[in-house]
C-alpha atoms as a PDB file:
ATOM      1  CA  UNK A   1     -61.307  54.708 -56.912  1.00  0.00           C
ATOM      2  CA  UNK A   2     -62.245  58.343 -58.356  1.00  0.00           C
ATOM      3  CA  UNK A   3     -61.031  59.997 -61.227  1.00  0.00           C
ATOM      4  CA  UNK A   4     -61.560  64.095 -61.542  1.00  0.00           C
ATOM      5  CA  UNK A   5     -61.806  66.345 -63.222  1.00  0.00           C
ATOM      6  CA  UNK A   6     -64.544  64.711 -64.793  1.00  0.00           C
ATOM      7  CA  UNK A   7     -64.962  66.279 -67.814  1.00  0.00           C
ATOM      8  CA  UNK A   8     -61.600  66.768 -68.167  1.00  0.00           C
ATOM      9  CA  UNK A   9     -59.209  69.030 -70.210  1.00  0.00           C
ATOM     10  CA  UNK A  10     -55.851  68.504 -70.263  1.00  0.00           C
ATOM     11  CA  UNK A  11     -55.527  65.569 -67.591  1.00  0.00           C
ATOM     12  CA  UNK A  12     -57.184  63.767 -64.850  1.00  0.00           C
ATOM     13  CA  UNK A  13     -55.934  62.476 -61.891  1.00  0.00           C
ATOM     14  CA  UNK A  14     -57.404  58.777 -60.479  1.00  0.00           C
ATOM     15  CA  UNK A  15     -57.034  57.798 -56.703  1.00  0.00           C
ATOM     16  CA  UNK A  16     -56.934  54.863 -55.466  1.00  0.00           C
ATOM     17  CA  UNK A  17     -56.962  53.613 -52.332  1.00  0.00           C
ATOM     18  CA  UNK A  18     -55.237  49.979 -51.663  1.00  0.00           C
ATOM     19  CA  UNK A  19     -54.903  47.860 -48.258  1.00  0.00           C
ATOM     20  CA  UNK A  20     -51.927  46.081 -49.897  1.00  0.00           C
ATOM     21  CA  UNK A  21     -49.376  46.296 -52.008  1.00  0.00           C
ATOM     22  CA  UNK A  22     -50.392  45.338 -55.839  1.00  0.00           C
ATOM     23  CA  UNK A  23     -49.516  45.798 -59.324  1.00  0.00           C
ATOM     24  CA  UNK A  24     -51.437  48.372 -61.570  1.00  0.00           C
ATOM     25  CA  UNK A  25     -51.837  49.311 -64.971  1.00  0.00           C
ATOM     26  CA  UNK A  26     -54.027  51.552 -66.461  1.00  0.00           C
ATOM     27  CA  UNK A  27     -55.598  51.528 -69.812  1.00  0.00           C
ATOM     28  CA  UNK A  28     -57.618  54.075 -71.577  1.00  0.00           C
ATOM     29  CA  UNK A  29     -59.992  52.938 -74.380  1.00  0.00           C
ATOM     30  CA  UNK A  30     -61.862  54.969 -77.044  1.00  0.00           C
ATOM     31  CA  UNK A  31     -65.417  54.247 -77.378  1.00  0.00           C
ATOM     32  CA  UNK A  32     -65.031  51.311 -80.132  1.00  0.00           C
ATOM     33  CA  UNK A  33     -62.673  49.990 -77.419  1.00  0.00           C
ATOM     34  CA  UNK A  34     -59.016  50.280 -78.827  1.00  0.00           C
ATOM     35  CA  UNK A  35     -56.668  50.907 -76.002  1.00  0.00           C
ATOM     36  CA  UNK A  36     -55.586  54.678 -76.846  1.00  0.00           C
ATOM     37  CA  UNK A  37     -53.203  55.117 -73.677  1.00  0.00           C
ATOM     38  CA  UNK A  38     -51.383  52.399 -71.665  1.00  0.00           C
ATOM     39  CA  UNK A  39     -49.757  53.288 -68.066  1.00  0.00           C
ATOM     40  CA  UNK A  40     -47.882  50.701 -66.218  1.00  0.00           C
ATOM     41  CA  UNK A  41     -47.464  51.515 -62.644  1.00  0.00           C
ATOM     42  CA  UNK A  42     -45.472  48.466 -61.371  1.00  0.00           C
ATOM     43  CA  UNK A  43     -46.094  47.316 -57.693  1.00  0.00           C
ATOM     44  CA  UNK A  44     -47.438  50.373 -56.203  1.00  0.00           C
ATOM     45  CA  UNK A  45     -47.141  49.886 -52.000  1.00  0.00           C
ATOM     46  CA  UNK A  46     -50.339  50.031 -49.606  1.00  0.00           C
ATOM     47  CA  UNK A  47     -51.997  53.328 -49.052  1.00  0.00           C
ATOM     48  CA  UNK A  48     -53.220  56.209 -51.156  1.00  0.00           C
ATOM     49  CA  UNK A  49     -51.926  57.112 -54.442  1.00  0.00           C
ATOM     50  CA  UNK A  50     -53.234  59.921 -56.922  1.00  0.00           C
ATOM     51  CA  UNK A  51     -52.212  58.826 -60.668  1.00  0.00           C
ATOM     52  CA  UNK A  52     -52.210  61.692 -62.978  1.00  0.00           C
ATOM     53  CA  UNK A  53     -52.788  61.098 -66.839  1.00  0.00           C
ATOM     54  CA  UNK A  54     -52.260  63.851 -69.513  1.00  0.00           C
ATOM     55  CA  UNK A  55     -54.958  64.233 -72.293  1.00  0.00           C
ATOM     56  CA  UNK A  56     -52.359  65.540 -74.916  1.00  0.00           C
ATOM     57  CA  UNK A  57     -53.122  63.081 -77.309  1.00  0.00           C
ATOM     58  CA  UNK A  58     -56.980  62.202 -76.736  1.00  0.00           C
ATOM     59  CA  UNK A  59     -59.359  64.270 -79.090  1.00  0.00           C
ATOM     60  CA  UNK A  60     -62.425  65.489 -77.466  1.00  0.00           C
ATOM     61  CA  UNK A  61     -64.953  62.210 -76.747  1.00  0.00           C
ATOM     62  CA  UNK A  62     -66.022  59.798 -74.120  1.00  0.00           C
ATOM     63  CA  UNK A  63     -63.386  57.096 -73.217  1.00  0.00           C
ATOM     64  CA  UNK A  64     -63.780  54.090 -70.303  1.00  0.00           C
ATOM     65  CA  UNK A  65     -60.502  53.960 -68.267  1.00  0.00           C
ATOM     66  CA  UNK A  66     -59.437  50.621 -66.783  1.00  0.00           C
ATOM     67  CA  UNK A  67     -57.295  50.167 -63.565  1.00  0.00           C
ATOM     68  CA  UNK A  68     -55.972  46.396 -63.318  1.00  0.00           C
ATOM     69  CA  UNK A  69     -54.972  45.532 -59.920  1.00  0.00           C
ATOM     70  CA  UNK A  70     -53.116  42.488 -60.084  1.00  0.00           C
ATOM     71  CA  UNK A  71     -56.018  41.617 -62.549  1.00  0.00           C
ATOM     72  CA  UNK A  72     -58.702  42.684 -61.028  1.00  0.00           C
ATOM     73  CA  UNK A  73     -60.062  45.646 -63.569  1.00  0.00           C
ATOM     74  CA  UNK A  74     -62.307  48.637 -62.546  1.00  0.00           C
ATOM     75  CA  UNK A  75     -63.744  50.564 -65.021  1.00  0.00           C
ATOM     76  CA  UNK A  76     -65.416  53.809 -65.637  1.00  0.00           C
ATOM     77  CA  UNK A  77     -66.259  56.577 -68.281  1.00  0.00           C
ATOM     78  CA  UNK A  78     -64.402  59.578 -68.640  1.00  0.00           C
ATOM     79  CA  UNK A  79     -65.551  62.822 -70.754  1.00  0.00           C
ATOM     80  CA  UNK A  80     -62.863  64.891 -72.429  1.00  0.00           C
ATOM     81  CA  UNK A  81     -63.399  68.374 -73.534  1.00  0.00           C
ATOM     82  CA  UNK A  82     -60.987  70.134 -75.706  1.00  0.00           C
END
């Protein structure tokens, strides 16, 4: 998966690419680690799918995101820039 922008404004958009169908969530965490934003996808189907997330109500920082697939979690760091 890729996320961009990256720094980001007012969203940014992660794409993932899965060979089957799975469930996802995806977390965002502040840099002490408390979840700040929670998406729950549900059972997304095989293939390609670009998940958008709006920055409204992140203050400028760094923040890991987390994508659990059927608990298997990803992670990576995400700058956003107000």
């Amino acid at each position: 998966n890729s996320v961009h922008p990256n720094p980001a404004s007012q969203s940014f958009t992660i794409d993932l690419d899965m060979t089957n169908s799975h469930n996802v969530i995806i977390r965002v965490l502040d840099i002490t680690g408390r979840t700040v934003l929670t998406q729950n996808r549900g059972k997304l189907s095989a293939g390609q799918h670009l998940m958008r997330l709006d920055t409204d109500q992140l203050q400028t920082g760094l923040y890991i995101y987390q994508v659990n697939i059927d608990g298997d979690v990803k992670s990576g760091k995400i700058s956003i820039s107000k």
